[in-house]
Protein backbone atom coordinates (compact mmCIF):
# COMPACT_ATOMS: atom_id res chain seq x y z
CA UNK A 1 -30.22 -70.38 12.25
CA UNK A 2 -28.29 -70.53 8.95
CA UNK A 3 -24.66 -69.55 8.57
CA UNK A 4 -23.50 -67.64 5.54
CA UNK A 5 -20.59 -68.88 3.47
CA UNK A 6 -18.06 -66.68 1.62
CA UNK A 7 -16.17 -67.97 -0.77
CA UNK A 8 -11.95 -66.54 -0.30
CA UNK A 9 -12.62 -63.40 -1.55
CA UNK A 10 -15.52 -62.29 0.01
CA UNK A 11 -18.08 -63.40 -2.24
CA UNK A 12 -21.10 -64.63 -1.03
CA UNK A 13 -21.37 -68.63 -1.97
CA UNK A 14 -24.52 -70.01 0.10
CA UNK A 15 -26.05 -70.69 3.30
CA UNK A 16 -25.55 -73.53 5.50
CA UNK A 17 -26.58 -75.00 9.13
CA UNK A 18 -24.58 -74.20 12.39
CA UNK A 19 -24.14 -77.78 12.52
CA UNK A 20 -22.59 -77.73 9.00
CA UNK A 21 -20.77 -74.70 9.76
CA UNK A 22 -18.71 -76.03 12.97
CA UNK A 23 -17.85 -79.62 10.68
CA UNK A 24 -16.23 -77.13 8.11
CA UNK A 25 -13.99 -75.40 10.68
CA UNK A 26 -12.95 -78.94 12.48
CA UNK A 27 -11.94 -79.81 8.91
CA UNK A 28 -10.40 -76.51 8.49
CA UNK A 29 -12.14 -75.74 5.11
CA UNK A 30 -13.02 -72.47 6.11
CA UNK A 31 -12.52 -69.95 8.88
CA UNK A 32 -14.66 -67.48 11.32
CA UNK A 33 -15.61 -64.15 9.81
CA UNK A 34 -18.42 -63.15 12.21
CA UNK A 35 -19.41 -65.23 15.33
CA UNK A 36 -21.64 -64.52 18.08
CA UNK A 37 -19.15 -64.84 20.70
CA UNK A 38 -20.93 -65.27 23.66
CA UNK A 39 -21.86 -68.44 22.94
CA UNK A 40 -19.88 -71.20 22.41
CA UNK A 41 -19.74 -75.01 20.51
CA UNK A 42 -17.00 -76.42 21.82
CA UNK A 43 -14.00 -74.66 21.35
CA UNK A 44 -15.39 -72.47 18.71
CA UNK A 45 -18.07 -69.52 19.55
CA UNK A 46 -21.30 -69.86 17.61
CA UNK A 47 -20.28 -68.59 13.86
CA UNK A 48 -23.02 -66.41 11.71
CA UNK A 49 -20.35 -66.24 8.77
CA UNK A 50 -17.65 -68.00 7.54
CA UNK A 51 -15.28 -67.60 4.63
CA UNK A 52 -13.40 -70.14 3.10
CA UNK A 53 -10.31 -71.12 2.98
CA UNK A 54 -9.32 -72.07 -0.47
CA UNK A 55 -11.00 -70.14 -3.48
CA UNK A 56 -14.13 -71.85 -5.12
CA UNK A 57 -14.40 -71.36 -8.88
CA UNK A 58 -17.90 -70.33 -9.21
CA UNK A 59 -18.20 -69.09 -12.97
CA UNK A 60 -21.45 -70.17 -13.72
CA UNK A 61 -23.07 -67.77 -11.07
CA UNK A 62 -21.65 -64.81 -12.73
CA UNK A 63 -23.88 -66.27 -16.47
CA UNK A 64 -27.22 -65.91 -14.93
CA UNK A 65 -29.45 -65.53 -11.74
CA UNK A 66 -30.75 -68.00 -9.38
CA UNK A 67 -33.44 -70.30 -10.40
CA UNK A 68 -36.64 -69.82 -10.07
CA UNK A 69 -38.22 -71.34 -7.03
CA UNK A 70 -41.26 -70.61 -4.21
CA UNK A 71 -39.01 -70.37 -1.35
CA UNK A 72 -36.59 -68.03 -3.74
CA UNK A 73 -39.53 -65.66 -4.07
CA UNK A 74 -40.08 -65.35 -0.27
CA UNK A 75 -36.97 -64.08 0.25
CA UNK A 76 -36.47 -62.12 -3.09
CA UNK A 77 -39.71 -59.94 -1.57
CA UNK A 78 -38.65 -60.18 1.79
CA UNK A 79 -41.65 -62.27 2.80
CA UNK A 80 -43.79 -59.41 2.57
CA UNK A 81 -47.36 -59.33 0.27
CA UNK A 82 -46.58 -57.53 -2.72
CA UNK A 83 -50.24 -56.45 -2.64
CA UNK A 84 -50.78 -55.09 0.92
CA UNK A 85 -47.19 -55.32 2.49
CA UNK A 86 -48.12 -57.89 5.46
CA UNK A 87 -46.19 -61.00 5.95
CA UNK A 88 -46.51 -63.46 2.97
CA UNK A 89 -46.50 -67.33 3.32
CA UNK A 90 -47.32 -68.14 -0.23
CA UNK A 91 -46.90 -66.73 -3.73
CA UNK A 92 -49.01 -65.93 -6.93
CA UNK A 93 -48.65 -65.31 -10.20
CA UNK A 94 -49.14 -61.98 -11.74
CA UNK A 95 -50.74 -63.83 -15.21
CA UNK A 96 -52.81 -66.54 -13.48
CA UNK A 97 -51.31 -70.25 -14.39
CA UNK A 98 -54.54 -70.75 -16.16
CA UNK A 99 -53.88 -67.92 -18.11
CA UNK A 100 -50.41 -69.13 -19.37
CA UNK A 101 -48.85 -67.72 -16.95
CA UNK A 102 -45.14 -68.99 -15.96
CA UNK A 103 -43.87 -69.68 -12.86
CA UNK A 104 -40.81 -67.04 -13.32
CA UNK A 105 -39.33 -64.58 -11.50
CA UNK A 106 -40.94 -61.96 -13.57
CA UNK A 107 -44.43 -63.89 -13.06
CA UNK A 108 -44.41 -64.26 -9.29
CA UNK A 109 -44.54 -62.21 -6.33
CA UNK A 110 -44.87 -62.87 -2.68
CA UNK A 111 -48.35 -62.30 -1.36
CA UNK A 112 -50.17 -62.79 2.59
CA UNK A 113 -53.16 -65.80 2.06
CA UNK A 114 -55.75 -62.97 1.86
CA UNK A 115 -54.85 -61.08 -0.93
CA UNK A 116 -53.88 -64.41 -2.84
CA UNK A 117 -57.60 -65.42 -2.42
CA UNK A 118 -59.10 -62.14 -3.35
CA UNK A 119 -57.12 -62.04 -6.36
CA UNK A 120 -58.09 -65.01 -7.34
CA UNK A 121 -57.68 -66.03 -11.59
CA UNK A 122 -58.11 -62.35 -12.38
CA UNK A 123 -54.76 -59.91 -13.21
CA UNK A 124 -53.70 -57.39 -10.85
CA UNK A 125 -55.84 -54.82 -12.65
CA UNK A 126 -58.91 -56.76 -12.85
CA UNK A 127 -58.70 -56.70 -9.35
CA UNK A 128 -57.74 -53.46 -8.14
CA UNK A 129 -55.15 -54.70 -6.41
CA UNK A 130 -51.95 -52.48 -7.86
CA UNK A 131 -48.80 -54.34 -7.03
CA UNK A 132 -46.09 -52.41 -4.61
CA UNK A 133 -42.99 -53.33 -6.67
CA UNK A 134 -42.70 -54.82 -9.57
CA UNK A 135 -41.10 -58.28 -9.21
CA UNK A 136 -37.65 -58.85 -10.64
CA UNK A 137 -35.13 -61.18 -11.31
CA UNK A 138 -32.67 -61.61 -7.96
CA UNK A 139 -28.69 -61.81 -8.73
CA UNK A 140 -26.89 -64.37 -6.15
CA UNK A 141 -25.67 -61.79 -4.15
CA UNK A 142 -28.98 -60.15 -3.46
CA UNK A 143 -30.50 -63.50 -2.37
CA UNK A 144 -27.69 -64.38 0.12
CA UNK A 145 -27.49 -61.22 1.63
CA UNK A 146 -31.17 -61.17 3.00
């Protein structure tokens, strides 16, 4: 279970481990915003979101998105197929690789084993396999907020 981190005012800054979480409040860097408060870690219940204490200057998420990775896709698309809507474990690439395709944001989408296979090196429209949603590029807050 991750823990999501908000920076003083509110912003979303990054996910981190319970573990993580709990040695952040001991050292009083940040503070309980949501907790599960039946359960307990000592003397502090079990947070799911915690907000700093001290503002972080974080000016260089405001230039551009994320970066580009797998895992970033997965959640970008929910971890659903972008072909067939089932749970995805992998990703392909609109424009094959082999193609000159780019592993991008606008290049990528999340997709179940199946339809990865069946696609194959072909495009979307060579085959028949129309894509849901187009795939995008994420901002930050959209990827810590899933």
């Amino acid at each position: 279970m991750d823990v999501l981190v908000l920076n003083a005012d509110l912003g979303p800054l990054h996910r981190v481990s319970v573990r993580h979480a709990v040695r952040m409040l001991v050292r009083r860097v940040a503070e309980i915003h949501e907790a599960k408060p039946d359960r307990l870690i000592g003397v502090y219940p079990v947070p799911t979101v915690v907000r700093l204490v001290s503002y972080v200057v974080t000016r260089w998420r405001h230039s551009r998105g994320p970066a580009w990775s797998r895992a970033g896709v997965l959640v970008r698309d929910g971890r659903r197929c972008g072909y067939c809507g089932r749970p995805a474990s992998t990703i392909d690439h609109v424009l094959p690789r082999s193609r000159g395709g780019a592993n991008s944001w606008l290049n990528t989408v999340a997709a179940c084993g199946g339809c990865n296979q069946r696609k194959g090196d072909r495009t979307p429209s060579e085959a028949r396999m129309p894509l849901r949603t187009a795939p995008t590029v994420p901002n930050w807050a959209a990827m810590y907020l899933r």
